[in-house]
N, C-alpha and C. Protein backbone atom coordinates (compact mmCIF):
# COMPACT_ATOMS: atom_id res chain seq x y z
N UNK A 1 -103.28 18.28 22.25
CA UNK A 1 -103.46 17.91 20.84
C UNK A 1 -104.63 18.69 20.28
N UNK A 2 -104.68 19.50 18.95
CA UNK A 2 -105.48 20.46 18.35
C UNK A 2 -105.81 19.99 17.52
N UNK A 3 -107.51 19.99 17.26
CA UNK A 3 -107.93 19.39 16.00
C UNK A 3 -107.46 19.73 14.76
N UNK A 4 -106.50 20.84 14.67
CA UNK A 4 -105.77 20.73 13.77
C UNK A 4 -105.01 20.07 13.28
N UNK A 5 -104.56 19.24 14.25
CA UNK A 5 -102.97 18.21 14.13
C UNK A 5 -103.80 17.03 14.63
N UNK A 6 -104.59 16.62 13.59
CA UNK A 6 -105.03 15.10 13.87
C UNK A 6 -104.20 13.75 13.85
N UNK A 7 -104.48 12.73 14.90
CA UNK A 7 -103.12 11.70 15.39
C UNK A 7 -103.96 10.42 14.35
N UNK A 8 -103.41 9.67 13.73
CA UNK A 8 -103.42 8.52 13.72
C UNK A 8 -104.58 7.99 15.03
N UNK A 9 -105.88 7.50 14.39
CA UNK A 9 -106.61 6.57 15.68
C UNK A 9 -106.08 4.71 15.26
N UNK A 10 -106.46 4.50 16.36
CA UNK A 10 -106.40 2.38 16.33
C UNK A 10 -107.37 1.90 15.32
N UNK A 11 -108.45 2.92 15.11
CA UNK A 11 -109.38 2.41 13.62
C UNK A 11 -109.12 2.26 12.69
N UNK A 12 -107.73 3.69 12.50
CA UNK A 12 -107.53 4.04 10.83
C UNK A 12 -106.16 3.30 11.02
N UNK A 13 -105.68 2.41 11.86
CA UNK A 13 -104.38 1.56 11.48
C UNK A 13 -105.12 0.22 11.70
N UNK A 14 -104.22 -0.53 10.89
CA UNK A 14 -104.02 -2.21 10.60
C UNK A 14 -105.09 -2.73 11.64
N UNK A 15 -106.40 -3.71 10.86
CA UNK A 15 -107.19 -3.87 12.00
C UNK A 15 -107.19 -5.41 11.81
N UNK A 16 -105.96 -6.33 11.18
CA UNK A 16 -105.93 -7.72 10.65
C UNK A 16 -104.78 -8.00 11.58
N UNK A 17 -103.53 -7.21 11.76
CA UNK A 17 -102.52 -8.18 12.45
C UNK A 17 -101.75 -7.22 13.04
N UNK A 18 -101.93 -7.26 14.39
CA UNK A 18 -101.62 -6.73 15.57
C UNK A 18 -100.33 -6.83 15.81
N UNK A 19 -99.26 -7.93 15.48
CA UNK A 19 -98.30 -7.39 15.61
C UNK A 19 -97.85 -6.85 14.48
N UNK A 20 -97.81 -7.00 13.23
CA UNK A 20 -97.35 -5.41 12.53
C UNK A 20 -97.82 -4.07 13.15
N UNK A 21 -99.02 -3.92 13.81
CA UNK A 21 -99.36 -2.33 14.66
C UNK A 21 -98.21 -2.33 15.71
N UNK A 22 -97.90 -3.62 16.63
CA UNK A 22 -97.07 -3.40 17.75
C UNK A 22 -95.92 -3.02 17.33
N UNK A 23 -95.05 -3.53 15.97
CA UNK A 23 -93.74 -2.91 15.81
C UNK A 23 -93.83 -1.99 15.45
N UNK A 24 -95.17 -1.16 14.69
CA UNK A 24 -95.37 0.27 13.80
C UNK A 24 -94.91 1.21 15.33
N UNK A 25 -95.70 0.96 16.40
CA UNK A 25 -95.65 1.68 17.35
C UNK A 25 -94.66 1.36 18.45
N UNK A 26 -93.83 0.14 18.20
CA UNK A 26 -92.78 -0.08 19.36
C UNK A 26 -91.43 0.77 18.44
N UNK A 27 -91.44 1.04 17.17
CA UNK A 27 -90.17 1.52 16.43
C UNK A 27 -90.82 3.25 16.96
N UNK A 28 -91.60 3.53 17.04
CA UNK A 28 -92.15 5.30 16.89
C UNK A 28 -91.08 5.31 18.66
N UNK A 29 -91.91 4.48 19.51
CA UNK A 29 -91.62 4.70 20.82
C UNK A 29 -90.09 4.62 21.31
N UNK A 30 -89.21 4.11 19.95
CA UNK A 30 -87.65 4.03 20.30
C UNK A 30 -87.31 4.96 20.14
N UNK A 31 -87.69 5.79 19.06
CA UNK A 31 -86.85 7.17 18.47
C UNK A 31 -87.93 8.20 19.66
N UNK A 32 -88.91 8.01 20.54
CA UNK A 32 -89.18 9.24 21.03
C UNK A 32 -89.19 9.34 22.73
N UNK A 33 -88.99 7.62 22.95
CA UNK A 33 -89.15 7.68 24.50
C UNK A 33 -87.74 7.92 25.17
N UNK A 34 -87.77 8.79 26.58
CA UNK A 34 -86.28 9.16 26.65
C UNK A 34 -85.52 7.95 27.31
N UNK A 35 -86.50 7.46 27.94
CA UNK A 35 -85.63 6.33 28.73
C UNK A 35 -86.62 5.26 28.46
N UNK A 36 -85.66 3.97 28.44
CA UNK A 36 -86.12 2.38 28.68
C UNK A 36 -87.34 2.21 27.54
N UNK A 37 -87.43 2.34 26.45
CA UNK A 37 -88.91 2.60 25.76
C UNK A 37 -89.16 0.83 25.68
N UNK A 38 -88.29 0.02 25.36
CA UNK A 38 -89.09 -1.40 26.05
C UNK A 38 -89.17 -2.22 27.43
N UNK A 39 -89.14 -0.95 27.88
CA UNK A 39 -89.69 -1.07 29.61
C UNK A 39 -91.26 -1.91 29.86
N UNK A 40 -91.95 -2.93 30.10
CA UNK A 40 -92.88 -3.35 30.49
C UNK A 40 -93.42 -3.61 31.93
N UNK A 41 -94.51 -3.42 32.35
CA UNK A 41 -95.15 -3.92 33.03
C UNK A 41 -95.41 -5.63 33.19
N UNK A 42 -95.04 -6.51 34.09
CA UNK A 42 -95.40 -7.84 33.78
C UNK A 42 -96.39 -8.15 34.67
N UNK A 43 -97.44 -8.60 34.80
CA UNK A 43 -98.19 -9.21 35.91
C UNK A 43 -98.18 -10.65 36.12
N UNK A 44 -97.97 -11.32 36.90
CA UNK A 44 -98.15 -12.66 37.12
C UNK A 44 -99.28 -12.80 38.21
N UNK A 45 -99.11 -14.21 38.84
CA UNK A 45 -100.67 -14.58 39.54
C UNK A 45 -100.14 -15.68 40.20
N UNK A 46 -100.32 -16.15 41.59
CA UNK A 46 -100.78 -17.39 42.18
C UNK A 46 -101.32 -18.72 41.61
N UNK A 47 -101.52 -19.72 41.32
CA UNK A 47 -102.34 -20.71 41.11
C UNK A 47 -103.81 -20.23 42.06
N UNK A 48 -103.93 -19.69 43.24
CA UNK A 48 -105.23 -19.11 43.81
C UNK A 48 -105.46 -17.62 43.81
N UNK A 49 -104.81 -17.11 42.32
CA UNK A 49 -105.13 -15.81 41.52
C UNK A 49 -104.91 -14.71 42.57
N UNK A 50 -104.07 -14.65 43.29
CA UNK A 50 -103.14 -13.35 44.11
C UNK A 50 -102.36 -12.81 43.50
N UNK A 51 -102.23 -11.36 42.60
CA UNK A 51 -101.32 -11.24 41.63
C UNK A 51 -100.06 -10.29 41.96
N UNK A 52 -99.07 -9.79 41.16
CA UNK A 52 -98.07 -9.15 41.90
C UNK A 52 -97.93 -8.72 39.89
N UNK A 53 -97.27 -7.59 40.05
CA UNK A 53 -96.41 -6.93 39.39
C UNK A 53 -95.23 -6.27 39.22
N UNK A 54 -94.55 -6.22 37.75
CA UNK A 54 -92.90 -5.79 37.96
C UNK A 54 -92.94 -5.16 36.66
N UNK A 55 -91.91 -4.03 36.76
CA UNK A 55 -91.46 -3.86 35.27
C UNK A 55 -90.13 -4.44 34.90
N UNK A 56 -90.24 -4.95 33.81
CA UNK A 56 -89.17 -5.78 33.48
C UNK A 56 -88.63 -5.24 31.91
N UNK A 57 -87.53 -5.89 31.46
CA UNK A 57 -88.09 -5.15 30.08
C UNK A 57 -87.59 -6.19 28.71
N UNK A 58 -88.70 -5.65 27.76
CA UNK A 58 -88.31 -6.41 26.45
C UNK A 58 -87.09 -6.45 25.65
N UNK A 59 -86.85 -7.94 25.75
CA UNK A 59 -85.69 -8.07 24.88
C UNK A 59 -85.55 -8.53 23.76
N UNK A 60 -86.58 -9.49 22.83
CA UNK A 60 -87.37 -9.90 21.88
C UNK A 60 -88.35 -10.02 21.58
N UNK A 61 -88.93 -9.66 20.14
CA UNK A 61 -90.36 -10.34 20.06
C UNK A 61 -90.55 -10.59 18.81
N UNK A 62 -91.28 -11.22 18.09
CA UNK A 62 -91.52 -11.46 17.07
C UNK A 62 -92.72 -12.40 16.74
N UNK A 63 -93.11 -13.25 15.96
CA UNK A 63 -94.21 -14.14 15.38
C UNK A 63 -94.44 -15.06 16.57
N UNK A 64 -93.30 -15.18 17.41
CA UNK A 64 -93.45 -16.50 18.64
C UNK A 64 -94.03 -15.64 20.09
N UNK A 65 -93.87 -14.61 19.86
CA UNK A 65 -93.99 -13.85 21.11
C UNK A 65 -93.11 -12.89 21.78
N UNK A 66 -93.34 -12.40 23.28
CA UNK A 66 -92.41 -11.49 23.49
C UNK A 66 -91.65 -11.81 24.41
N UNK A 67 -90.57 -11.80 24.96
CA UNK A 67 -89.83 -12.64 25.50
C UNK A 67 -88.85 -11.48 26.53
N UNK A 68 -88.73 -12.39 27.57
CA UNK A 68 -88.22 -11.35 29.31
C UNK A 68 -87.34 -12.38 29.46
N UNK A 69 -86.12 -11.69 30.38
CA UNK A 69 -85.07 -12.89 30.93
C UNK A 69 -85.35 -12.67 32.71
N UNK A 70 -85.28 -13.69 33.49
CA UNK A 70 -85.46 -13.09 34.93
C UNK A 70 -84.53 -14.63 35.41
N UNK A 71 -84.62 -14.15 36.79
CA UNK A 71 -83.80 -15.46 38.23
C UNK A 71 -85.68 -16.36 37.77
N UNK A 72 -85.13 -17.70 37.53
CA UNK A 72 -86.75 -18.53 37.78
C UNK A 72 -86.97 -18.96 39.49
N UNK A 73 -85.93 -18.79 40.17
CA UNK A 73 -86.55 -18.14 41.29
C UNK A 73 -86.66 -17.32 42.32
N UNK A 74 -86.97 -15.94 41.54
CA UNK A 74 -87.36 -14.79 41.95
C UNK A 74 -88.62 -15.04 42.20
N UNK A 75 -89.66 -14.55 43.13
CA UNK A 75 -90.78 -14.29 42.62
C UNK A 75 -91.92 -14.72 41.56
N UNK A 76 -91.46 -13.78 40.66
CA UNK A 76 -92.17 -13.76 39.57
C UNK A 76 -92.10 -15.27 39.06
N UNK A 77 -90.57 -15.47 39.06
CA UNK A 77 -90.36 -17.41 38.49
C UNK A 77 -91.09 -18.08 38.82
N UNK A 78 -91.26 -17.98 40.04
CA UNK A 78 -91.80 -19.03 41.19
C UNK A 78 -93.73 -18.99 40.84
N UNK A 79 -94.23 -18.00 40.20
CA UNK A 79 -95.29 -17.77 40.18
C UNK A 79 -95.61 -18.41 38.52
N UNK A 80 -94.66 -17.79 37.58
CA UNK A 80 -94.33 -18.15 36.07
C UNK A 80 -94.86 -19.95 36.40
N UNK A 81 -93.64 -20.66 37.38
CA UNK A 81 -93.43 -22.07 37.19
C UNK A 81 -95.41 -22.58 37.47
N UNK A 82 -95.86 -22.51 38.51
CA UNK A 82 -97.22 -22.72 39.05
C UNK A 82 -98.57 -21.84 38.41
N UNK A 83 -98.23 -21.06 37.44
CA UNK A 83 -99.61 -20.21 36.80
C UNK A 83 -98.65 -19.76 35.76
N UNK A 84 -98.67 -20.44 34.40
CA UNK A 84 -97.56 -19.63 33.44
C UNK A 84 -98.59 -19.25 32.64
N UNK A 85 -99.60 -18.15 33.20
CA UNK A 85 -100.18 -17.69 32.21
C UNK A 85 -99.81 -16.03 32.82
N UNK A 86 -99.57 -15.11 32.30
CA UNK A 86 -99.43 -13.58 32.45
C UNK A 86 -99.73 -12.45 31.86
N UNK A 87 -99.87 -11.14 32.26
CA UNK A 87 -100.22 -10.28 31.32
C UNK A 87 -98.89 -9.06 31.08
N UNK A 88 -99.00 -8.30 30.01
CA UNK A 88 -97.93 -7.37 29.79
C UNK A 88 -98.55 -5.60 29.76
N UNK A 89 -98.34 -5.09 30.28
CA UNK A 89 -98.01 -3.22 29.81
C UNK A 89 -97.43 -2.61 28.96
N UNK A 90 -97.48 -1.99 28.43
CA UNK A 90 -96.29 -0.86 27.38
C UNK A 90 -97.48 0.53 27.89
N UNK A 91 -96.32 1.39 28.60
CA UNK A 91 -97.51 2.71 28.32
C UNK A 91 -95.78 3.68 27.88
N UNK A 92 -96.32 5.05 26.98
CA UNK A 92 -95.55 5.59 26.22
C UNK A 92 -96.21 6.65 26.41
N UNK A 93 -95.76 7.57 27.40
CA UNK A 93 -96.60 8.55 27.94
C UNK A 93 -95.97 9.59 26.50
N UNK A 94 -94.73 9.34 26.20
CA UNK A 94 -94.44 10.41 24.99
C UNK A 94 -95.27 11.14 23.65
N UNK A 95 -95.72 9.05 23.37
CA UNK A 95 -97.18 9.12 22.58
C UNK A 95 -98.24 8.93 22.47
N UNK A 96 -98.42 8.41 24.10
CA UNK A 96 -99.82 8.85 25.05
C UNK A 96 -100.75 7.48 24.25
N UNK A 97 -100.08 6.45 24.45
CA UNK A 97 -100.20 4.97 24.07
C UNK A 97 -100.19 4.00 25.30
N UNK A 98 -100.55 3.00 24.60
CA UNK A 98 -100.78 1.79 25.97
C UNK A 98 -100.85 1.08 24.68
N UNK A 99 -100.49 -0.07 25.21
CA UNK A 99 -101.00 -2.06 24.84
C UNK A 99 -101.12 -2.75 25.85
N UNK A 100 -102.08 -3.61 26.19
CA UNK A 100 -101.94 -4.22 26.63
C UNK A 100 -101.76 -5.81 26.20
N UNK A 101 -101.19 -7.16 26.24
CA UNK A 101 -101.06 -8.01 25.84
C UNK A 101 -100.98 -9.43 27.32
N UNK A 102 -102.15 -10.18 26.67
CA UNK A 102 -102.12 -11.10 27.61
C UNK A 102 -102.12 -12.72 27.10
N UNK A 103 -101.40 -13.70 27.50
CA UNK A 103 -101.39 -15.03 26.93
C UNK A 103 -100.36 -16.21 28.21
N UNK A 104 -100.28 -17.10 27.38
CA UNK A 104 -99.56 -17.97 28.21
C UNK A 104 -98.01 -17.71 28.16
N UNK A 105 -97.28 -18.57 29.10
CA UNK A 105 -95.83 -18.40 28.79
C UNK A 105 -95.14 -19.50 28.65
N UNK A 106 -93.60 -19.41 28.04
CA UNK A 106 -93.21 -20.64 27.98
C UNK A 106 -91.54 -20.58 28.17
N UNK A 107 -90.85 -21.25 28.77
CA UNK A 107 -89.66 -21.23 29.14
C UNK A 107 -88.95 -21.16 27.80
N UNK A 108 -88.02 -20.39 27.57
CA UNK A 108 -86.53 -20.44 26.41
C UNK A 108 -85.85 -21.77 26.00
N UNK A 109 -85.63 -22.01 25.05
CA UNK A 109 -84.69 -23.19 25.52
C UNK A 109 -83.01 -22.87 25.82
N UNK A 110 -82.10 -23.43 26.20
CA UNK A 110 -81.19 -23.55 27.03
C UNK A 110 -80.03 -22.39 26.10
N UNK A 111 -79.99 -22.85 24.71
CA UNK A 111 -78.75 -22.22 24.37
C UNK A 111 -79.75 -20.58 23.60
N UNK A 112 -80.61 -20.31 23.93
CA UNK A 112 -81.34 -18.98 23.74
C UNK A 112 -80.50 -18.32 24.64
N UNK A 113 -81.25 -18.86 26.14
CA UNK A 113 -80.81 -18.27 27.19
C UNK A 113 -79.14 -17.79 27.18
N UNK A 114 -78.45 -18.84 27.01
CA UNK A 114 -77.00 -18.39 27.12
C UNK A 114 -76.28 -17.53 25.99
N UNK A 115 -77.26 -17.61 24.83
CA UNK A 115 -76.69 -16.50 24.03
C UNK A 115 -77.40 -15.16 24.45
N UNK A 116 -78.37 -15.19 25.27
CA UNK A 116 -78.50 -13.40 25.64
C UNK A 116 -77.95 -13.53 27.16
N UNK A 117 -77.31 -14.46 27.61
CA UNK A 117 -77.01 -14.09 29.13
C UNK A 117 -75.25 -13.58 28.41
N UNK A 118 -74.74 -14.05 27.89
CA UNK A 118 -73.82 -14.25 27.53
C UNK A 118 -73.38 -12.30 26.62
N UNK A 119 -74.73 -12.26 26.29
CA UNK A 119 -74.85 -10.66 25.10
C UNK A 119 -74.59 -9.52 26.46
N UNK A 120 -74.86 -10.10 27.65
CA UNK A 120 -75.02 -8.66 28.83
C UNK A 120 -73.50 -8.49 29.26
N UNK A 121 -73.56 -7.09 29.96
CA UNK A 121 -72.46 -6.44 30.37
C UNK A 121 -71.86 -7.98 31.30
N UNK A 122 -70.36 -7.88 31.66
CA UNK A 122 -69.96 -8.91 32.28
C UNK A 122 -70.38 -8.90 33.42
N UNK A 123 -70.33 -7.02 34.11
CA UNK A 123 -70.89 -6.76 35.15
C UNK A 123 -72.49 -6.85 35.58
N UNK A 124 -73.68 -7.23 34.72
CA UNK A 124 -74.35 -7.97 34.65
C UNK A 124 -74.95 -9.19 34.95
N UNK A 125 -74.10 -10.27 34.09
CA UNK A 125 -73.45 -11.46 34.20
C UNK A 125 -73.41 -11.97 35.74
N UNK A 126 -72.38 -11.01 36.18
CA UNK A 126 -71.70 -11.21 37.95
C UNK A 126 -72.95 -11.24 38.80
N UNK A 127 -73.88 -10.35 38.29
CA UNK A 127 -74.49 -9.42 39.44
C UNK A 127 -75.91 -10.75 39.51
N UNK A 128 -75.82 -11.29 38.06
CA UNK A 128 -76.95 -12.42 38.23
C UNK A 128 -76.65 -13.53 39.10
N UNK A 129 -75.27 -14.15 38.81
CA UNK A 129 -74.39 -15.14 39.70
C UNK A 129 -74.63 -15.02 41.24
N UNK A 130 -74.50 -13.97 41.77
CA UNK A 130 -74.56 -13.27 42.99
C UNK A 130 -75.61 -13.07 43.59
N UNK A 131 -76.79 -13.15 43.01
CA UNK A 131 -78.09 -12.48 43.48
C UNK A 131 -79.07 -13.91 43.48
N UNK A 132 -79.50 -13.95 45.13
CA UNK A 132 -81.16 -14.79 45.30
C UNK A 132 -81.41 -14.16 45.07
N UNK A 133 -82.53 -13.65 44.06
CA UNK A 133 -83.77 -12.54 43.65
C UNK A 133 -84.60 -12.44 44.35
N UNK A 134 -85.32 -11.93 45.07
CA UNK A 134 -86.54 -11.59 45.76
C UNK A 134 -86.34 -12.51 47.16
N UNK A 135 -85.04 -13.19 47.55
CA UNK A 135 -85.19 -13.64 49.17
C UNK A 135 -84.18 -13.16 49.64
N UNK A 136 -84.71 -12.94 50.96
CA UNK A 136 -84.40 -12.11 52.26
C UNK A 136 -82.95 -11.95 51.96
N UNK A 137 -82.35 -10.80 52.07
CA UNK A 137 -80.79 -10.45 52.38
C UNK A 137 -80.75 -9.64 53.66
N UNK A 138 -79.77 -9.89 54.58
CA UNK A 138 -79.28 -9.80 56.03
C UNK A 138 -79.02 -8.76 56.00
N UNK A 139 -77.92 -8.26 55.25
CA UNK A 139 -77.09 -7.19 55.14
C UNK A 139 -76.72 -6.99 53.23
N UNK A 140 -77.05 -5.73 53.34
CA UNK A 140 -76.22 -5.42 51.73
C UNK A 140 -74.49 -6.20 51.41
N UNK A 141 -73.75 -5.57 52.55
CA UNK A 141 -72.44 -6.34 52.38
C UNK A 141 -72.01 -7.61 52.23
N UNK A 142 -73.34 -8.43 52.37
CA UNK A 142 -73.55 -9.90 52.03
C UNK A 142 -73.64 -10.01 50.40
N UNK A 143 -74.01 -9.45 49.38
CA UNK A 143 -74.00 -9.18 48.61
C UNK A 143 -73.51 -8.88 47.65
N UNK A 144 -72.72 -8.01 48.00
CA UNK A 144 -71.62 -7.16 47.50
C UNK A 144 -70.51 -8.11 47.57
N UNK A 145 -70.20 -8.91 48.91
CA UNK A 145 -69.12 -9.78 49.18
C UNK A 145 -69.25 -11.22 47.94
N UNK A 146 -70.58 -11.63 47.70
CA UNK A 146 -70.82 -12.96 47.16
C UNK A 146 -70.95 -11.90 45.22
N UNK A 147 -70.88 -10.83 44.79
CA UNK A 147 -70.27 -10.04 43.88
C UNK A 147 -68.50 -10.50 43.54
N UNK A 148 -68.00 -10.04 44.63
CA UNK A 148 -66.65 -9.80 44.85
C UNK A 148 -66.31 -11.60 44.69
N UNK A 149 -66.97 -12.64 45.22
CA UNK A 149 -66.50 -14.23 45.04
C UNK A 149 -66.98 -14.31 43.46
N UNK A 150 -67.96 -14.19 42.83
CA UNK A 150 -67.96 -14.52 41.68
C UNK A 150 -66.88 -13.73 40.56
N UNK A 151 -66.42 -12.47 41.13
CA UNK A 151 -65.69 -12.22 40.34
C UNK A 151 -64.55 -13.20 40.37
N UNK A 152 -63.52 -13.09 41.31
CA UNK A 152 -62.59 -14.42 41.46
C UNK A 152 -62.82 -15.82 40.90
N UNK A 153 -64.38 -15.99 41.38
CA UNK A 153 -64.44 -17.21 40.51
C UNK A 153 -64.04 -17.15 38.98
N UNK A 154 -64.67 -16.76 38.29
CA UNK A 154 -64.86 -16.65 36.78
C UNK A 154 -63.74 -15.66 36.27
N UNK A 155 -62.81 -15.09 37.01
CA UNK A 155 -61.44 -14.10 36.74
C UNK A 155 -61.15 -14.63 35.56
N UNK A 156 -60.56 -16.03 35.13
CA UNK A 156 -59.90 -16.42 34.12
C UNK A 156 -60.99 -16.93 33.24
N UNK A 157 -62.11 -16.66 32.94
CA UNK A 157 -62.91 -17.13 31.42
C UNK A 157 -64.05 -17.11 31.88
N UNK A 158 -65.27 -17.31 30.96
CA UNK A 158 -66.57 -16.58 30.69
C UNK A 158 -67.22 -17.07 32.21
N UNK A 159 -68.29 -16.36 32.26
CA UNK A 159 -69.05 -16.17 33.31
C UNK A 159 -69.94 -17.60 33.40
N UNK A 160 -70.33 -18.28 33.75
CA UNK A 160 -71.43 -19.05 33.66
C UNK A 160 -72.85 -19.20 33.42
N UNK A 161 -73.42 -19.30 33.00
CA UNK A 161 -74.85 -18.73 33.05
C UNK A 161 -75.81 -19.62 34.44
N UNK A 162 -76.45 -18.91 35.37
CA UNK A 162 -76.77 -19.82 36.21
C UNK A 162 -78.23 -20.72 35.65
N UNK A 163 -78.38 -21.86 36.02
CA UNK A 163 -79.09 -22.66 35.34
C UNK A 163 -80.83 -21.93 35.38
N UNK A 164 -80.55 -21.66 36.64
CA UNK A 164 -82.18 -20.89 37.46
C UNK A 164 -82.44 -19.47 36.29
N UNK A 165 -81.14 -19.06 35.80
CA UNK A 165 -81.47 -17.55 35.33
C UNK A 165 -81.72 -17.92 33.43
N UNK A 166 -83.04 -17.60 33.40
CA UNK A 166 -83.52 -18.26 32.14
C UNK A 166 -84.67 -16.79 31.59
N UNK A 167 -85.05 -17.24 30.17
CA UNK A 167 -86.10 -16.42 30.11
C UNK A 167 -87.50 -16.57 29.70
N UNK A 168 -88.66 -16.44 29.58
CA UNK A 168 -89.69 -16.55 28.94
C UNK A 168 -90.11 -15.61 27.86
N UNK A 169 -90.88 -16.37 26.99
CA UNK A 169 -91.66 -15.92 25.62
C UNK A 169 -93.38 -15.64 26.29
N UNK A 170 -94.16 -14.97 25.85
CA UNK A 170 -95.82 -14.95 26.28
C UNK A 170 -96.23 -14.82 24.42
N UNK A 171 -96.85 -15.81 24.88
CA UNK A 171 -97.53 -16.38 23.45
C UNK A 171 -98.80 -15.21 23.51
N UNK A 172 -99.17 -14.32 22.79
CA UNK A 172 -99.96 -13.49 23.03
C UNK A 172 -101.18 -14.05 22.51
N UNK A 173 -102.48 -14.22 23.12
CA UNK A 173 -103.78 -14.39 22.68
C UNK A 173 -104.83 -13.16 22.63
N UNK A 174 -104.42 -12.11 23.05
CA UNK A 174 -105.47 -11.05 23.76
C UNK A 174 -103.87 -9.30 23.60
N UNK A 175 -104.53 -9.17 22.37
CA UNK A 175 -103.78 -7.39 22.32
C UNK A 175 -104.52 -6.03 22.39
N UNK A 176 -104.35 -5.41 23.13
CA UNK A 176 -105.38 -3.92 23.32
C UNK A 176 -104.81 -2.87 23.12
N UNK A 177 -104.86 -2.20 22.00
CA UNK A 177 -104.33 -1.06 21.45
C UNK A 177 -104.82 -0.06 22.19
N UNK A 178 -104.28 1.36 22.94
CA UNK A 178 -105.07 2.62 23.51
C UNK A 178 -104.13 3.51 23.44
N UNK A 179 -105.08 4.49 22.19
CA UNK A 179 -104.43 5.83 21.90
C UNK A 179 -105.89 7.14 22.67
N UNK A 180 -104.54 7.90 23.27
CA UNK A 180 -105.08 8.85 24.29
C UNK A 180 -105.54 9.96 22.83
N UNK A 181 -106.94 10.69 22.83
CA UNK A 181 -107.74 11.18 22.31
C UNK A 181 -108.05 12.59 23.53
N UNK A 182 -108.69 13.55 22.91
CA UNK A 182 -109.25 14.72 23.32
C UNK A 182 -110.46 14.41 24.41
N UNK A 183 -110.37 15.16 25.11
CA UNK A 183 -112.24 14.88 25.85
C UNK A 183 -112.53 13.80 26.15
N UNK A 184 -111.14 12.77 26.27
CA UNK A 184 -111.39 11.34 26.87
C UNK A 184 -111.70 10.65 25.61
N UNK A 185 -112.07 11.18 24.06
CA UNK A 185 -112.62 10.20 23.80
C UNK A 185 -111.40 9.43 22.71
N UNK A 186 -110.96 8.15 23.75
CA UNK A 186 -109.71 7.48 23.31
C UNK A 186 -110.06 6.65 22.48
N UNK A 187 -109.46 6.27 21.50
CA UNK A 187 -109.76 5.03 20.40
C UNK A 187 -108.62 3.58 21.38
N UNK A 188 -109.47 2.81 21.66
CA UNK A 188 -109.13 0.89 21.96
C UNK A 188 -110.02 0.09 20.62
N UNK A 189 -108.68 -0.88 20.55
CA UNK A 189 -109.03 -1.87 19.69
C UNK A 189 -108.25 -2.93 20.38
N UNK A 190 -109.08 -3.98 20.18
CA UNK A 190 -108.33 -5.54 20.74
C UNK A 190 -108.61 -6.28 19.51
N UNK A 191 -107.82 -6.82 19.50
CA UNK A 191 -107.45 -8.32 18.87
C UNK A 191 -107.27 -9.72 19.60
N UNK A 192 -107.77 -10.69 19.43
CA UNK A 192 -107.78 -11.55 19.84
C UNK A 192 -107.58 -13.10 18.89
N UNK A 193 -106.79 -13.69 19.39
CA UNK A 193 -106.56 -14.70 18.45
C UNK A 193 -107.35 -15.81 17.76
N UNK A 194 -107.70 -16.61 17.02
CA UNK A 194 -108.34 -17.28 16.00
C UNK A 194 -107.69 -18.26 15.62
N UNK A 195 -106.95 -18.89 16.28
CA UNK A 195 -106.24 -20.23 15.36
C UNK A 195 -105.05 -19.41 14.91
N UNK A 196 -104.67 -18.97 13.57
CA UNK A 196 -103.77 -18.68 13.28
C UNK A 196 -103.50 -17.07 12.37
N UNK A 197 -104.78 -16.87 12.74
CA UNK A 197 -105.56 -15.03 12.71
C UNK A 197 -106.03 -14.58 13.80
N UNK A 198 -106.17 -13.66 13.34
CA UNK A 198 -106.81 -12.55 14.62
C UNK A 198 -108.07 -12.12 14.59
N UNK A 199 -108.93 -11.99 14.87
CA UNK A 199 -110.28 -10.86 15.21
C UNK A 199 -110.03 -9.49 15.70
N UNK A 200 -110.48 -8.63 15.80
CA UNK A 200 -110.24 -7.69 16.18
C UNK A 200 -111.82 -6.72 16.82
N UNK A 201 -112.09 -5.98 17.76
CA UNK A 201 -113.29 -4.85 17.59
C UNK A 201 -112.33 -3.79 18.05
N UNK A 202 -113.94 -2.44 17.63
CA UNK A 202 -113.33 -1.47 18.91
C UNK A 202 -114.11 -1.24 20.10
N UNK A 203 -113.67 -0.64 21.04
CA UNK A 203 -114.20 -0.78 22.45
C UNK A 203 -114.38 0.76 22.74
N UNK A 204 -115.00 0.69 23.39
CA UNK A 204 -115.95 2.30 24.49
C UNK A 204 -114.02 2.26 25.07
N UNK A 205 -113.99 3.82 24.99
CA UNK A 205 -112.58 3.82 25.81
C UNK A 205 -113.57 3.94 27.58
């Protein structure tokens, strides 16, 4: 980047409400990222703060938050159910961006869930039916075989949604804007919530 072709910093955009910046820059990152551009990072945690990470990816967001579908017990569920507080990633190496976003979470309610389980490929659908998430499998062909039973099952009409396969919203309290700059010197801004506003500074990259 040449000081000729100066970028947009996190100073000289919106320093009142963070998510109008997140869609300014989640719409840039659709038209330029080649793959998955609402691809996230999720972190979860232990109740005795041992943490694990996944990329998962965004399927909504708006005024309530941003919202992931997963198995609730995979892993991550299992961690969601006992510490539902988590943090999120977006990095956009295209436009050499990051957010970070951190808050609590909160389960979907029932007919959310089944209208986006219901929106996925059928082959999708199957593959959720079929799958313990994150426990031990013997053999792949175990797998593949309990694939092949749910198809038969559900042959004649819609798939089921399994009760376990649900999604969460993260109520965001904590947003960190980071645009990559020359000579390291990157512009961060966070926002942080206020009741029903935001605060905002900027930070030493």
């Amino acid at each position: 980047m040449s000081d000729s072709e100066p970028t947009p910093t996190a100073s000289a955009l919106p320093t009142h409400d963070p998510l109008a910046l997140f869609d300014a820059w989640f719409k840039e990152a659709r038209e330029t990222e080649p793959n998955d551009s609402n691809a996230m990072a999720l972190a979860t945690a232990t109740p005795d703060g041992l943490p694990s990470v996944r990329m998962v990816l965004l399927k909504n967001h708006g005024p309530d938050g941003f919202t992931f579908y997963t198995n609730a017990q995979s892993r991550k569920g299992e961690e969601i159910r006992a510490n539902a507080h988590a943090a999120l990633l977006f990095h956009w190496k295209s436009l050499r961006r990051q957010i970070r976003i951190e808050g609590p979470l909160s389960q979907v309610a029932d007919e959310v869930a089944d209208a986006y389980f219901h929106s996925r490929s059928r082959a999708s659908q199957l593959g959720a039916v079929a799958s313990d998430q994150s426990r031990p499998l013997e053999d792949r062909a175990v797998f593949v075989e309990r694939y092949r039973a749910a198809e038969e099952r559900f042959a004649d009409g819609e798939v089921d949604r399994p009760p376990h396969w649900t999604g969460f919203t993260l109520r965001p309290e904590r947003i960190e804007f980071w645009l990559d700059r020359d000579n390291r010197l990157h512009d961060r801004r966070r926002f942080t919530r206020a009741g029903d506003s935001w605060t905002s500074t900027l930070l030493y990259p």
